[in-house]
N, C-alpha and C. Protein backbone atom coordinates (compact mmCIF):
# COMPACT_ATOMS: atom_id res chain seq x y z
N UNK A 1 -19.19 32.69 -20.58
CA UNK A 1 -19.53 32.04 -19.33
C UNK A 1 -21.04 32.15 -19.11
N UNK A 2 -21.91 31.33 -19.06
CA UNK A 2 -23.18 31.05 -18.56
C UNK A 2 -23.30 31.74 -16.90
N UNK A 3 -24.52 32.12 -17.06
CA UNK A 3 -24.70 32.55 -15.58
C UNK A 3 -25.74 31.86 -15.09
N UNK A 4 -26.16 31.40 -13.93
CA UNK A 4 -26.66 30.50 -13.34
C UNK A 4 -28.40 31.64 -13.48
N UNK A 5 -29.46 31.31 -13.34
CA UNK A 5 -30.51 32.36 -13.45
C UNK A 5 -30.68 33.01 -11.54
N UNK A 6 -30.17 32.05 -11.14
CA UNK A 6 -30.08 32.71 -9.64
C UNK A 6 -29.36 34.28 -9.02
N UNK A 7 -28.13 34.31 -10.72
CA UNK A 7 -27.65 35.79 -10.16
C UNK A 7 -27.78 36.30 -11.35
N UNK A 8 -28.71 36.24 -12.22
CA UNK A 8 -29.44 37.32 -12.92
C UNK A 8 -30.22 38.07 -12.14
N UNK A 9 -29.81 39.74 -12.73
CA UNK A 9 -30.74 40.32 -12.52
C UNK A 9 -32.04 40.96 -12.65
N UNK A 10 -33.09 41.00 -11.76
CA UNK A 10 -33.92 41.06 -12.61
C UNK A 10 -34.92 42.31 -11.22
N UNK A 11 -36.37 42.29 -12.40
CA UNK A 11 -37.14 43.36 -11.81
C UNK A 11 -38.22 42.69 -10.56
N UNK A 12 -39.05 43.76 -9.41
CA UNK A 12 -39.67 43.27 -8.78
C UNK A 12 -40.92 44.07 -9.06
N UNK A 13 -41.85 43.81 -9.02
CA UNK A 13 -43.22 44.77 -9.30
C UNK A 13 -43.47 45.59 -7.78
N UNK A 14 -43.68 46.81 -7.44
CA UNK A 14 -43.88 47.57 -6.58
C UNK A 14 -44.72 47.18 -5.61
N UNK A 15 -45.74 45.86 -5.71
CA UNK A 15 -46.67 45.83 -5.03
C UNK A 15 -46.20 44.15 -4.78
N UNK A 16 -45.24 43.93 -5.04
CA UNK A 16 -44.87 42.28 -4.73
C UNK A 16 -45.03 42.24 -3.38
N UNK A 17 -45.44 40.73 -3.08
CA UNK A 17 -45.36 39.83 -1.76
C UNK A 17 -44.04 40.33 -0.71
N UNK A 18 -42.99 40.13 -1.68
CA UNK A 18 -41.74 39.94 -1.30
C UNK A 18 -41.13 41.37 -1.24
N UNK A 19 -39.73 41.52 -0.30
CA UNK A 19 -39.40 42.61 -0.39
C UNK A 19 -37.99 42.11 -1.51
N UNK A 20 -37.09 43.36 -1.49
CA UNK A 20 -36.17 43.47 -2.36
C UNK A 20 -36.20 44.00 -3.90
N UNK A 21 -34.95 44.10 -4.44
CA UNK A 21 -35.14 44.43 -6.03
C UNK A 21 -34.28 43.41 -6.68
N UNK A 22 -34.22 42.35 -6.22
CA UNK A 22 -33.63 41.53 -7.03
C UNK A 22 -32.38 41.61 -7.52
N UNK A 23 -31.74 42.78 -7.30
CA UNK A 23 -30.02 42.97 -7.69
C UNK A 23 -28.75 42.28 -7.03
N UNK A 24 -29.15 41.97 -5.91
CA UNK A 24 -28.04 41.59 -4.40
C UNK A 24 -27.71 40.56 -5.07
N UNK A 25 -27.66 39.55 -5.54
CA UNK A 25 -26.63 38.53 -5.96
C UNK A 25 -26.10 38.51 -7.18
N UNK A 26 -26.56 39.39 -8.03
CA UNK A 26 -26.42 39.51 -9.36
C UNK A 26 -24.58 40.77 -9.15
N UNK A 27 -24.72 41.47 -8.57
CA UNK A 27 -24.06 42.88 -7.66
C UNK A 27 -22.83 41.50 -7.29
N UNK A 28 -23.27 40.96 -6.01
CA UNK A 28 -22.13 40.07 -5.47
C UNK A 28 -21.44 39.20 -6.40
N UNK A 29 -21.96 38.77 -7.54
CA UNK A 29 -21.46 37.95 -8.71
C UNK A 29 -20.45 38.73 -9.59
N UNK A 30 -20.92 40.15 -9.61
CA UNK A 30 -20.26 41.10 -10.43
C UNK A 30 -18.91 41.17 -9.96
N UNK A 31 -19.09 41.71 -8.59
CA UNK A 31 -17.54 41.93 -7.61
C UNK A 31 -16.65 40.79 -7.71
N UNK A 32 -17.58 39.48 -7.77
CA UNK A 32 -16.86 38.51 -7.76
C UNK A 32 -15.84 38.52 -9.01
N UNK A 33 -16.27 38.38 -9.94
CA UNK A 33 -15.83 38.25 -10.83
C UNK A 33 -14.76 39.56 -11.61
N UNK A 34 -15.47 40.94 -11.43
CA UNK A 34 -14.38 41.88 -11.53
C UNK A 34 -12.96 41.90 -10.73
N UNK A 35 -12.49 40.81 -9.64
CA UNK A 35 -12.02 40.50 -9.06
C UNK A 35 -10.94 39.44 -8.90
N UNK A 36 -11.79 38.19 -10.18
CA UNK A 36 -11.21 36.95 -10.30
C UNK A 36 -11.28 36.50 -9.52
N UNK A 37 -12.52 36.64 -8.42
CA UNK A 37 -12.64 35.30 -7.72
C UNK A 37 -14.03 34.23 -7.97
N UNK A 38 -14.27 33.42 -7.08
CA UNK A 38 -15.16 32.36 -7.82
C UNK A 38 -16.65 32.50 -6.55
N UNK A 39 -17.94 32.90 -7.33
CA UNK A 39 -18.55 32.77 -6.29
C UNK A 39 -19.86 31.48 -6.53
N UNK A 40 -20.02 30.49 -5.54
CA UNK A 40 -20.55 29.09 -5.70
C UNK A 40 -21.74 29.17 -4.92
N UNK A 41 -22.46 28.84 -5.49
CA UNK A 41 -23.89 28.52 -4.57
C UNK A 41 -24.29 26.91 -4.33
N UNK A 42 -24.63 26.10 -3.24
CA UNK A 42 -24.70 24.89 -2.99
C UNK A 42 -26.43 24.79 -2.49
N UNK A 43 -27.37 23.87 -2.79
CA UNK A 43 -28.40 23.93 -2.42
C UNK A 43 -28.47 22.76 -1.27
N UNK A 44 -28.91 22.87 0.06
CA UNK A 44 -28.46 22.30 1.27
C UNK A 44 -29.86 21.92 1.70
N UNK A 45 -29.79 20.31 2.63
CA UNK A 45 -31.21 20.15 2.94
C UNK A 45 -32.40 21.58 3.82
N UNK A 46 -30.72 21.96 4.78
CA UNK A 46 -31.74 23.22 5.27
C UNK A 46 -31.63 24.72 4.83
N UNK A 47 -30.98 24.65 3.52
CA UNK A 47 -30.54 26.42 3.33
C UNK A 47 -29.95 26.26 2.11
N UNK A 48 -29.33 27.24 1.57
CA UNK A 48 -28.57 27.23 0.80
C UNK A 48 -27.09 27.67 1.36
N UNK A 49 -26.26 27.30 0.52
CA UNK A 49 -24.62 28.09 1.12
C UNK A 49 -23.95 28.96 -0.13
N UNK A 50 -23.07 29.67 0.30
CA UNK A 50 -22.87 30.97 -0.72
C UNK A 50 -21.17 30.63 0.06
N UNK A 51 -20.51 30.48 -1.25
CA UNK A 51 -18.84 30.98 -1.01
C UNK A 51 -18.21 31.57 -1.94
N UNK A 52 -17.18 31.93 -1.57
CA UNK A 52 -16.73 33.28 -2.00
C UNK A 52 -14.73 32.29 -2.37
N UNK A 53 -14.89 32.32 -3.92
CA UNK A 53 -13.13 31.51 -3.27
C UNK A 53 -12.41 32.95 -3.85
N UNK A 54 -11.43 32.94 -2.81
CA UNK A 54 -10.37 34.02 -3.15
C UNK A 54 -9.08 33.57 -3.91
């Protein structure tokens, strides 16, 4: 199964712009899937959407 690069995980440099470590969707993809369920990302004019199918 291909993984989308959006829930790879990956590193943040200590002094980045941004906060976080980059794990949180990579983590939620995991559960998903240790689980058998399906998790979908949709890119939306104002956001993105995240579902979870059970």
């Amino acid at each position: 199964m291909e993984r989308l690069p959006l829930f790879k995980r990956f590193w943040r440099a200590p002094d980045a712009a941004h906060d976080g470590a980059g794990l949180g969707l990579a983590i939620c993809k995991e559960i998903a899937v240790a689980h058998e369920w399906r998790l979908t990302v949709s890119s939306l004019l104002s956001g993105t959407s995240f579902i979870v199918w059970l």
